[in-house]
C-alpha atoms as a PDB file:
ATOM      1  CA  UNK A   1      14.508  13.173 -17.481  1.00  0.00           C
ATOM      2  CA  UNK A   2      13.970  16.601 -15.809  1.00  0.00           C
ATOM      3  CA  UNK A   3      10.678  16.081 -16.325  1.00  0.00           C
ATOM      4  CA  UNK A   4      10.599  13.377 -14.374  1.00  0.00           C
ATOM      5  CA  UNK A   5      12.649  14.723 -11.644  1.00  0.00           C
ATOM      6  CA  UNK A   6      10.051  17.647 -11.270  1.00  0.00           C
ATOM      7  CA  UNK A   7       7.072  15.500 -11.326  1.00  0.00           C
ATOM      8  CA  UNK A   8       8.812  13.670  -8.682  1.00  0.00           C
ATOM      9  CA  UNK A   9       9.877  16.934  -6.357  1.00  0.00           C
ATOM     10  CA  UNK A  10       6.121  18.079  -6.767  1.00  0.00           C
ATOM     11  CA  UNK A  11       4.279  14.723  -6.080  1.00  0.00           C
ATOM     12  CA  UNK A  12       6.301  13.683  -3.033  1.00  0.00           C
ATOM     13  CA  UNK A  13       8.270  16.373  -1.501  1.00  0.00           C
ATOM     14  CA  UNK A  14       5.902  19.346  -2.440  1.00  0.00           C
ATOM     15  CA  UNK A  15       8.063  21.651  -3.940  1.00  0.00           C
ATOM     16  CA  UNK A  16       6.713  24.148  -6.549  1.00  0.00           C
ATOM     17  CA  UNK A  17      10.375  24.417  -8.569  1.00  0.00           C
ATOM     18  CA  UNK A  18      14.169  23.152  -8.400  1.00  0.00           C
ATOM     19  CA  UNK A  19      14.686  26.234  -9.778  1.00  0.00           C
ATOM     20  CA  UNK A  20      17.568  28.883  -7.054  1.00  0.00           C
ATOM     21  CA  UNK A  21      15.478  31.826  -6.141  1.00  0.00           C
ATOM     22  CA  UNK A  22      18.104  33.545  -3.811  1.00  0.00           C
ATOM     23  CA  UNK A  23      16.026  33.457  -1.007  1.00  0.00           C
ATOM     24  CA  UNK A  24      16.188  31.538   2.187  1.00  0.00           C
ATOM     25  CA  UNK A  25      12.390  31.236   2.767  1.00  0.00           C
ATOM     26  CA  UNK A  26      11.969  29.554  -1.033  1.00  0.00           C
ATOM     27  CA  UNK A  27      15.265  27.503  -1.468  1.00  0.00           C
ATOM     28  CA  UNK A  28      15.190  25.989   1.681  1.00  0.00           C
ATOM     29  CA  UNK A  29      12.178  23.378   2.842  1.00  0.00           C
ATOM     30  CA  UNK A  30      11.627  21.094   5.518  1.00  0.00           C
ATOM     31  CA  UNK A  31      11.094  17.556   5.089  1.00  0.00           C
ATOM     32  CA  UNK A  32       9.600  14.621   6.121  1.00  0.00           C
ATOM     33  CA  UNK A  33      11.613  11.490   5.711  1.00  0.00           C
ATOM     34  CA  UNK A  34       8.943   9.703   4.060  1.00  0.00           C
ATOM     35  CA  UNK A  35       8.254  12.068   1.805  1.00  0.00           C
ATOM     36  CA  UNK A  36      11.919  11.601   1.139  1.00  0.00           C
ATOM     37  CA  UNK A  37      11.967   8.037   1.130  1.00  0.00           C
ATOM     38  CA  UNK A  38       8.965   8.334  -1.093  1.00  0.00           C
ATOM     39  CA  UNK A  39      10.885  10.785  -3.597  1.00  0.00           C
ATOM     40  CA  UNK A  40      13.985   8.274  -3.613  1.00  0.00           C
ATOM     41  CA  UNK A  41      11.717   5.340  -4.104  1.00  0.00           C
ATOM     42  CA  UNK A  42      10.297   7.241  -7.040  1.00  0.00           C
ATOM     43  CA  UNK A  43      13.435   7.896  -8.515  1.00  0.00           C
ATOM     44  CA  UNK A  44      14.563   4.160  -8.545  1.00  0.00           C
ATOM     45  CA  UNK A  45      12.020   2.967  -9.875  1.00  0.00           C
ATOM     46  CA  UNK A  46      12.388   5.772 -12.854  1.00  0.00           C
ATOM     47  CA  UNK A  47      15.495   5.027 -13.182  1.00  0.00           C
ATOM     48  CA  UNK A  48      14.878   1.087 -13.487  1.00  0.00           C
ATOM     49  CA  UNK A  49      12.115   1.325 -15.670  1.00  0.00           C
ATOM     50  CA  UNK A  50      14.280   3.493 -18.474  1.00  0.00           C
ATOM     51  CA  UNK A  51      16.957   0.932 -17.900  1.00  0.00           C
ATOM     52  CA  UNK A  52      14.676  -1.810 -18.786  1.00  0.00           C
ATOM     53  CA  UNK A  53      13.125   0.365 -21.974  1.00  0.00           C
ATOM     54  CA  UNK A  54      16.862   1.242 -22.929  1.00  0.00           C
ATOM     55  CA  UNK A  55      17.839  -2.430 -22.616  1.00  0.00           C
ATOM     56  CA  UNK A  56      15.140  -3.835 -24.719  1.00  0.00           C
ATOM     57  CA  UNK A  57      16.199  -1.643 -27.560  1.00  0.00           C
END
């Protein structure tokens, strides 16, 4: 899953790490709201498709 959840930070909200690094100018980014509808987007349909795998197990 956290996998994932990078992949999706990096692919739509370009963001090198999730990772705190104590410093204003690294943990803090502007955004554009469809990069974060994008990112959200992204996650729902994660989210649904392991649902579906989990459900046809």
């Amino acid at each position: 899953m956290q996998d994932i959840i990078n992949e999706i930070a990096e692919d739509h909200l370009f963001l090198e790490t999730l990772e705190t690094r104590n410093s204003d100018g690294l943990d803090f980014k502007e955004q554009s709201v469809w990069g974060i509808k994008a990112a959200l987007e992204a996650a729902f349909a994660a989210g649904k498709a392991a649902a579906q795998l989990e459900a046809a197990s």
